[in-house]
N, C-alpha and C. Protein backbone atom coordinates (compact mmCIF):
# COMPACT_ATOMS: atom_id res chain seq x y z
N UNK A 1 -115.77 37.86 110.02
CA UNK A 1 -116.24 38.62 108.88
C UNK A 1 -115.02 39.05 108.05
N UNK A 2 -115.29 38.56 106.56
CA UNK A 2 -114.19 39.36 106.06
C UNK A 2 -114.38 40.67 105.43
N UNK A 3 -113.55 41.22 104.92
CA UNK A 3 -113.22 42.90 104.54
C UNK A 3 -114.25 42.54 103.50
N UNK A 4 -114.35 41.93 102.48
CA UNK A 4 -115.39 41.61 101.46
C UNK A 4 -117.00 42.14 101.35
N UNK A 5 -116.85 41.46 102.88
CA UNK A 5 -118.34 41.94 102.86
C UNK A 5 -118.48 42.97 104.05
N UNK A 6 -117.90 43.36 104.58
CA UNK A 6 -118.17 44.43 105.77
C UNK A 6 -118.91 45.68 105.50
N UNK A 7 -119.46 45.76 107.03
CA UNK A 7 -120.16 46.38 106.65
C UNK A 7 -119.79 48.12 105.71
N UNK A 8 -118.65 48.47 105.98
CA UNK A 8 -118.05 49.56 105.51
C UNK A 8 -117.96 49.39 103.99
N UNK A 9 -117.54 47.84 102.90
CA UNK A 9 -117.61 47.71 101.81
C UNK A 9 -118.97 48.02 101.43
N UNK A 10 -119.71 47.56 102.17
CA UNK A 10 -121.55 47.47 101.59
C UNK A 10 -121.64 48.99 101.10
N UNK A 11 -121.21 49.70 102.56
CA UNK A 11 -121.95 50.91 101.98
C UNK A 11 -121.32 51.89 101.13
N UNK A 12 -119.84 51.58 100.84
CA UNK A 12 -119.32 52.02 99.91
C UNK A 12 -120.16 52.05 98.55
N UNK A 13 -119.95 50.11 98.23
CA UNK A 13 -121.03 50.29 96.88
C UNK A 13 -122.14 50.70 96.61
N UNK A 14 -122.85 51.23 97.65
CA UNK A 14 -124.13 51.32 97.53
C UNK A 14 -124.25 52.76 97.24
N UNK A 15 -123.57 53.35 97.63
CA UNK A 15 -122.50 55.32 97.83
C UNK A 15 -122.16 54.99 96.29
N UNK A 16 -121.38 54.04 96.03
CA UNK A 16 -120.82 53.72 94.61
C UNK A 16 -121.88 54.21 93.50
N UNK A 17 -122.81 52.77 93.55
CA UNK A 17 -123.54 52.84 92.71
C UNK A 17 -124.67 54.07 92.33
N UNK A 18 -124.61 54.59 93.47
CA UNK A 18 -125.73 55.95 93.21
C UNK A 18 -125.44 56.76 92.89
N UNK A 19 -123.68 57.28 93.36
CA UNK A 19 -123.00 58.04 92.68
C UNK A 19 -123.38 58.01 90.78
N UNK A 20 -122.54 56.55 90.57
CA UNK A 20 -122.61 56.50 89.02
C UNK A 20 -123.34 56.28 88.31
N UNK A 21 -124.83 56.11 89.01
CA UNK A 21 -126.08 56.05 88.55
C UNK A 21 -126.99 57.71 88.50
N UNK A 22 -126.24 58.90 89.00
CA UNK A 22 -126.30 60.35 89.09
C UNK A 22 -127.34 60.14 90.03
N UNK A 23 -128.04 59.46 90.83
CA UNK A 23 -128.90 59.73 92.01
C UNK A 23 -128.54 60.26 92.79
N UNK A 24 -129.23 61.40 92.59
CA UNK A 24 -128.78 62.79 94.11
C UNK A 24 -129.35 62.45 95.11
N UNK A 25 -130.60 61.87 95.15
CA UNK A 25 -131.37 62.08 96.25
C UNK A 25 -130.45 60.41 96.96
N UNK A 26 -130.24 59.21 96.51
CA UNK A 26 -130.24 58.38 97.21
C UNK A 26 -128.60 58.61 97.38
N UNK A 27 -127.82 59.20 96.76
CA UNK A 27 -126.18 59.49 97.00
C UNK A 27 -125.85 60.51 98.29
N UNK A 28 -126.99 61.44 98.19
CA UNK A 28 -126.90 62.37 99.33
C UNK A 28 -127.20 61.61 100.88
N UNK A 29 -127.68 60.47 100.99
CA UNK A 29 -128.19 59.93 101.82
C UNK A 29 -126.74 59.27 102.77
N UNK A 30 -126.15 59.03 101.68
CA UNK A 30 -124.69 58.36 102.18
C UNK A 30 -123.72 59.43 103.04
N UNK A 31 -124.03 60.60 102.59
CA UNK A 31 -122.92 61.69 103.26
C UNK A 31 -123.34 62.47 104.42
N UNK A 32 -122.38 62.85 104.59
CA UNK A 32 -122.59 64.10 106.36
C UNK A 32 -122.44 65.32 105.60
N UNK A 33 -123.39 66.05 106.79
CA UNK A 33 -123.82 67.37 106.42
C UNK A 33 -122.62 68.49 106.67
N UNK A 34 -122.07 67.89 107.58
CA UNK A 34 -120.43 68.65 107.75
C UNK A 34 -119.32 68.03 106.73
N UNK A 35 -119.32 66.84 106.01
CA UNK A 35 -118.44 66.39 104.71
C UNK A 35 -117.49 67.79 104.39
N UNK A 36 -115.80 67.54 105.12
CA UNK A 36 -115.03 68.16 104.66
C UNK A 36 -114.35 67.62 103.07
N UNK A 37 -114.04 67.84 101.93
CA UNK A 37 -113.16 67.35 101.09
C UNK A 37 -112.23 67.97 100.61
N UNK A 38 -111.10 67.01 100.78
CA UNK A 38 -109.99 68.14 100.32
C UNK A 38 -109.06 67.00 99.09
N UNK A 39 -108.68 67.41 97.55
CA UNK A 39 -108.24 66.29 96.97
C UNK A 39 -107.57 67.22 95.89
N UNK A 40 -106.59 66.57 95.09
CA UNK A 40 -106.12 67.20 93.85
C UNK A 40 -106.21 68.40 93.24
N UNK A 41 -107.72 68.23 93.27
CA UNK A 41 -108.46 69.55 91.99
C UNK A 41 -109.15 70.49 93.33
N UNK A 42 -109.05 70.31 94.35
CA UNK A 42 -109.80 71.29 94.65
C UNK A 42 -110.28 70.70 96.00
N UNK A 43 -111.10 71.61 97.01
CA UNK A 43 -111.66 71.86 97.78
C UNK A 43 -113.46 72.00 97.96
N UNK A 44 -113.90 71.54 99.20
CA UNK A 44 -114.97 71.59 99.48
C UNK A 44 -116.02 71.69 100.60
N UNK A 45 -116.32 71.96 101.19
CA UNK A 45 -117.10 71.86 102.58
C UNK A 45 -118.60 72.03 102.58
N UNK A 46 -119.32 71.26 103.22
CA UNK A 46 -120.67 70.48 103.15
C UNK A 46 -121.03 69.35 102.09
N UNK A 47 -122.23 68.84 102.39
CA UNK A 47 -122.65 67.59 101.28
C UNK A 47 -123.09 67.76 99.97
N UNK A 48 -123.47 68.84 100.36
CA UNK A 48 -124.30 69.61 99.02
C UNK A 48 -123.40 70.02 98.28
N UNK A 49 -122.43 70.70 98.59
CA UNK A 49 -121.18 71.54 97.85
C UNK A 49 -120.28 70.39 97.18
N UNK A 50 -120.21 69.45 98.08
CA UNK A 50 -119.30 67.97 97.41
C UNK A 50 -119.73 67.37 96.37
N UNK A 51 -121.43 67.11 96.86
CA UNK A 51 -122.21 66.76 95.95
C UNK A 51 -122.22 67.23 94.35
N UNK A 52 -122.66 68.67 94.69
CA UNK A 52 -122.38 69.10 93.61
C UNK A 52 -121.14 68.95 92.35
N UNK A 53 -120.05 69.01 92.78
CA UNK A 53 -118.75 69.10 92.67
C UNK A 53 -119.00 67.50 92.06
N UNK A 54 -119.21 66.80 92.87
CA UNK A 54 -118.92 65.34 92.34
C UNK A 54 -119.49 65.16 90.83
N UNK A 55 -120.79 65.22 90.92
CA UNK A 55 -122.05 64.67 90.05
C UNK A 55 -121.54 66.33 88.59
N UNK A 56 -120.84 67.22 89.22
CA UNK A 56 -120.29 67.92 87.76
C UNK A 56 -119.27 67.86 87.00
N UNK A 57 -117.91 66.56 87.81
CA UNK A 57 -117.02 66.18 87.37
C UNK A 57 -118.10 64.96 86.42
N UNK A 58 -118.71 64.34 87.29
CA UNK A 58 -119.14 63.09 86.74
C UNK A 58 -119.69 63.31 84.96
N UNK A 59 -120.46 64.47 84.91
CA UNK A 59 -121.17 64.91 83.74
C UNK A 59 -120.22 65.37 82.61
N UNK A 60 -118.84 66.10 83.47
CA UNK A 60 -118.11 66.67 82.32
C UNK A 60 -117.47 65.33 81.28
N UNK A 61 -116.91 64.55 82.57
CA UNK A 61 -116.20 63.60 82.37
C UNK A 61 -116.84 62.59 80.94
N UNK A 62 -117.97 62.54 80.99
CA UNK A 62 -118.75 61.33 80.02
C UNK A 62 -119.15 62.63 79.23
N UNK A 63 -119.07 64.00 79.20
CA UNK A 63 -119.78 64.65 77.77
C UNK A 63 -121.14 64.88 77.88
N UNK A 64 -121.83 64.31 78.71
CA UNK A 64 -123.03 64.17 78.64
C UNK A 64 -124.06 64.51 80.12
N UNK A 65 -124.74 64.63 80.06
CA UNK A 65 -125.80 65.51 80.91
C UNK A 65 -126.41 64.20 82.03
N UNK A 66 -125.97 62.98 81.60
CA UNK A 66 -126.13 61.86 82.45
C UNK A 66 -125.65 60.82 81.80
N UNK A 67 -125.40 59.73 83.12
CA UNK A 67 -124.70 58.18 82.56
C UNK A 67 -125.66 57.25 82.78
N UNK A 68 -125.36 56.17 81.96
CA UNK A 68 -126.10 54.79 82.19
C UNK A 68 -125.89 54.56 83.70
N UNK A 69 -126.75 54.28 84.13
CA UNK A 69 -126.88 53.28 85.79
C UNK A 69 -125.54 52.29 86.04
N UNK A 70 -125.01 51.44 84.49
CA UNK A 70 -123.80 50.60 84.56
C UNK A 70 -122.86 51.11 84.23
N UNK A 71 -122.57 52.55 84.41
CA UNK A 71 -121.34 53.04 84.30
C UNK A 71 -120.44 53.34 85.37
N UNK A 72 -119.28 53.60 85.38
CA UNK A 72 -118.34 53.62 86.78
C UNK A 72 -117.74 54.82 86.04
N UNK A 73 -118.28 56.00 86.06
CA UNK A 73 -117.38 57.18 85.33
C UNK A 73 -117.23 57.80 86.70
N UNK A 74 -118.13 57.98 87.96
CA UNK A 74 -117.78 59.03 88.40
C UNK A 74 -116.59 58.65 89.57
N UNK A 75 -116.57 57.46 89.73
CA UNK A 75 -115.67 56.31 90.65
C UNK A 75 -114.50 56.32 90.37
N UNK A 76 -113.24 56.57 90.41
CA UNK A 76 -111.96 54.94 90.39
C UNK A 76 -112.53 53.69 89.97
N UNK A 77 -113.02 53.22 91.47
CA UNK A 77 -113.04 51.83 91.23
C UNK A 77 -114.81 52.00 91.87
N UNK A 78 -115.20 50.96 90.49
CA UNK A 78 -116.55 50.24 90.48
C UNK A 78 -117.20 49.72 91.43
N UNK A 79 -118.32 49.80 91.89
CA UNK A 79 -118.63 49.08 92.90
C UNK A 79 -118.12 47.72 92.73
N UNK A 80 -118.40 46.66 91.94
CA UNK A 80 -118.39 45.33 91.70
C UNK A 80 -116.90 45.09 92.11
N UNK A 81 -115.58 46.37 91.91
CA UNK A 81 -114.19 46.11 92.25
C UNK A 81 -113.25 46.28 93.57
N UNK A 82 -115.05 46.85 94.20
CA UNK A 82 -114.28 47.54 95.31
C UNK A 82 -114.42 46.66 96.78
N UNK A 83 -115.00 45.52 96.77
CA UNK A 83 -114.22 44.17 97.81
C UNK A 83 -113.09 43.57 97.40
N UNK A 84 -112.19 44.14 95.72
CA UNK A 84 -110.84 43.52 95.37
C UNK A 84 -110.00 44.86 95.88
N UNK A 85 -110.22 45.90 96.27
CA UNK A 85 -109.42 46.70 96.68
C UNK A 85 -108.81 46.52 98.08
């Protein structure tokens, strides 16, 4: 099996895409209920609290109160880029 398709890439994009598609309900599905995060801007602990945090960078970031389904705003890297990573 290569890294391409493993199973760990799959569920990245799939985490990916729901992310940047603002689906809470199917993005929350991807995370643990204990989800520590710790990064740049800040701090976080639980899924909900990350969650949150994520999907309000995501909103500030584009201006807008939601993104197209084909957008990669709330990501780095895109689902479609992330078996080239």
């Amino acid at each position: 099996m290569s890294i391409t398709n493993s199973p760990s890439v799959e569920t990245y994009k799939a985490y990916a895409e729901a992310l940047n598609a603002l689906d809470i309900d199917r993005t929350r599905t991807y995370l643990h209920d204990d989800l520590a995060y710790q990064g740049p801007v800040g701090e976080t602990q639980g899924a909900d609290a990350y969650l949150k945090s994520a999907l309000s960078a995501c909103t500030r970031k584009s201006g807008r109160s939601s993104l197209p389904a084909t957008t990669s705003a709330c990501l780095p890297i895109s689902p479609s880029r992330a078996s080239q990573a």
